[in-house]
N, C-alpha and C. Protein backbone atom coordinates (compact mmCIF):
# COMPACT_ATOMS: atom_id res chain seq x y z
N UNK A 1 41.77 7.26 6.48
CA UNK A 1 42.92 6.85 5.68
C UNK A 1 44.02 6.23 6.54
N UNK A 2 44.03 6.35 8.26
CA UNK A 2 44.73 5.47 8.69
C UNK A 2 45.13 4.25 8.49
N UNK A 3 44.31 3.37 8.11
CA UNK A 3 44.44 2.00 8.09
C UNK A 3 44.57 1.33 6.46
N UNK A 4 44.93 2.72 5.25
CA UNK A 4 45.32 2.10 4.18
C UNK A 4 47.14 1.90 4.01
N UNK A 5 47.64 1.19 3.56
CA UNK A 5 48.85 0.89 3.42
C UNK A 5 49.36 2.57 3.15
N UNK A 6 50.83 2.14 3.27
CA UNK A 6 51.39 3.57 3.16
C UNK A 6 51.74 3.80 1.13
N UNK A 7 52.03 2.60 0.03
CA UNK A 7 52.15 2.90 -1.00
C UNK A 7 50.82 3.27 -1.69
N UNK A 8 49.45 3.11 -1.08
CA UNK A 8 48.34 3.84 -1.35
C UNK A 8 47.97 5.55 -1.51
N UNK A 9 48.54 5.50 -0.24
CA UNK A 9 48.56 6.89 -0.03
C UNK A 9 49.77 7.50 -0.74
N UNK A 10 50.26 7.08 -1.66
CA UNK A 10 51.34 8.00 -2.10
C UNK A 10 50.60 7.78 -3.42
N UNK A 11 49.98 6.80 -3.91
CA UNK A 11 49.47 6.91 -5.17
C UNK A 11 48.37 7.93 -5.55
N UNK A 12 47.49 7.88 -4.33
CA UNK A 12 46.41 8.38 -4.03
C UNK A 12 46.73 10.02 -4.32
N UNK A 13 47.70 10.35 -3.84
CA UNK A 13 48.57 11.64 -3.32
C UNK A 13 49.00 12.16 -4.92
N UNK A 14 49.54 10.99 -5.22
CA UNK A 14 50.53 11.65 -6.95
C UNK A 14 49.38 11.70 -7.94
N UNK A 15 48.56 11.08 -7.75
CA UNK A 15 47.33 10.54 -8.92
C UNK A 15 46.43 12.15 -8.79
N UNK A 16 46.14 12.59 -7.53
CA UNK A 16 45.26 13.87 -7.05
C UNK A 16 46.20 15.16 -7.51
N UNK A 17 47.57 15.07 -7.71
CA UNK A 17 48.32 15.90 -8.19
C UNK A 17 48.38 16.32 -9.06
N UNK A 18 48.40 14.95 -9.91
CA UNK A 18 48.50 14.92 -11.50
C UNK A 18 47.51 15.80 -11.85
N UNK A 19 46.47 14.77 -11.62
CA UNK A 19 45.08 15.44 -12.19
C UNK A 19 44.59 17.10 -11.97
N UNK A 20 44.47 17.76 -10.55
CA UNK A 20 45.19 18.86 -10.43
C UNK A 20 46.22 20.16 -11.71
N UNK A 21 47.11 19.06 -11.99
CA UNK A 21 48.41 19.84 -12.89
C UNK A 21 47.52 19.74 -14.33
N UNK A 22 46.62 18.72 -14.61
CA UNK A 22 46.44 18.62 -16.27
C UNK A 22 44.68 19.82 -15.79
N UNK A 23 44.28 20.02 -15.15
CA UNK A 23 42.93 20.83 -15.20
C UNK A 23 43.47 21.94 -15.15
N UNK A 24 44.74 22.13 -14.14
CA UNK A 24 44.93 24.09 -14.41
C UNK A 24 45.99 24.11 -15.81
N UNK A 25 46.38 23.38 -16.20
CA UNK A 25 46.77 23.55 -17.49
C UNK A 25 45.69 23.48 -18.86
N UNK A 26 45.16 22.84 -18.99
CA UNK A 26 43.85 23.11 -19.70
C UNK A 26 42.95 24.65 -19.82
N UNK A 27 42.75 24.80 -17.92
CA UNK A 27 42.08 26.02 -17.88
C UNK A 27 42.91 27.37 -18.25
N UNK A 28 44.00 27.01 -18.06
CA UNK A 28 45.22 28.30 -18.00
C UNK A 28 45.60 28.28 -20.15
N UNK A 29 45.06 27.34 -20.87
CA UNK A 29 45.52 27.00 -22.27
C UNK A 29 47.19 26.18 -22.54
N UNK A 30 47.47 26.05 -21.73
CA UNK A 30 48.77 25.01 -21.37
C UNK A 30 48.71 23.71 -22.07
N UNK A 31 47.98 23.26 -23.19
CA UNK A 31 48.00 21.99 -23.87
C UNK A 31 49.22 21.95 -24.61
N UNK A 32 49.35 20.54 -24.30
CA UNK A 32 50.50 19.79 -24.85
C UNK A 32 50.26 20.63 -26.62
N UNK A 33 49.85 20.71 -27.25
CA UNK A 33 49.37 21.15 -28.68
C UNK A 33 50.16 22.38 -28.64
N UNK A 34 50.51 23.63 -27.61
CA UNK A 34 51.07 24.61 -28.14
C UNK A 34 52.61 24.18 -28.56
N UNK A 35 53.06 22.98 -27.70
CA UNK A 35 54.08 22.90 -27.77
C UNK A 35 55.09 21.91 -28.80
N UNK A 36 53.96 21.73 -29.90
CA UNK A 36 54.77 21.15 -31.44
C UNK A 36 54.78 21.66 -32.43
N UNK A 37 54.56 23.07 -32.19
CA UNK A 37 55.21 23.58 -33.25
C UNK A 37 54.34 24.17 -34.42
N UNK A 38 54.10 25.55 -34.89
CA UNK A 38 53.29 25.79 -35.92
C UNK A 38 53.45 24.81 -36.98
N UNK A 39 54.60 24.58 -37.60
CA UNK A 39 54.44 24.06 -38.91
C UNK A 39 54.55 22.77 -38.75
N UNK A 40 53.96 21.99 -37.39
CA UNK A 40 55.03 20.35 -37.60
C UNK A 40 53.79 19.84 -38.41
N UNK A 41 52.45 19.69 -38.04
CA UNK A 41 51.37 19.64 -39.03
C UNK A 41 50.91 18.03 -37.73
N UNK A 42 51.29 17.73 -36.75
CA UNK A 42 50.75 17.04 -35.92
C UNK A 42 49.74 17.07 -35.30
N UNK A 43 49.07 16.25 -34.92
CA UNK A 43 47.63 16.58 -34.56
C UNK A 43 47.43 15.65 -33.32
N UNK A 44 47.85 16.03 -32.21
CA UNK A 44 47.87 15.46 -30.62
C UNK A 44 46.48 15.01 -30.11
């Protein structure tokens, strides 16, 4: 990874994060869905 630009590696970096944050939220039940509400009747 030396020789890739330096705004690569920050994408590379935030993109591996992200993805990271949405699998232990999934596994942990953390979906966006708990958070609209019993009665809004939305379907995410």
């Amino acid at each position: 990874m030396s020789e890739m630009p330096r705004w690569v590696k920050v994408f590379a970096v935030v993109g591996i994060a992200l993805a990271v944050l949405v699998l232990v939220a999934l596994v942990t039940g953390h979906d966006p869905g708990r958070h609209t509400g019993a009665g809004a009747g939305l379907a995410l």
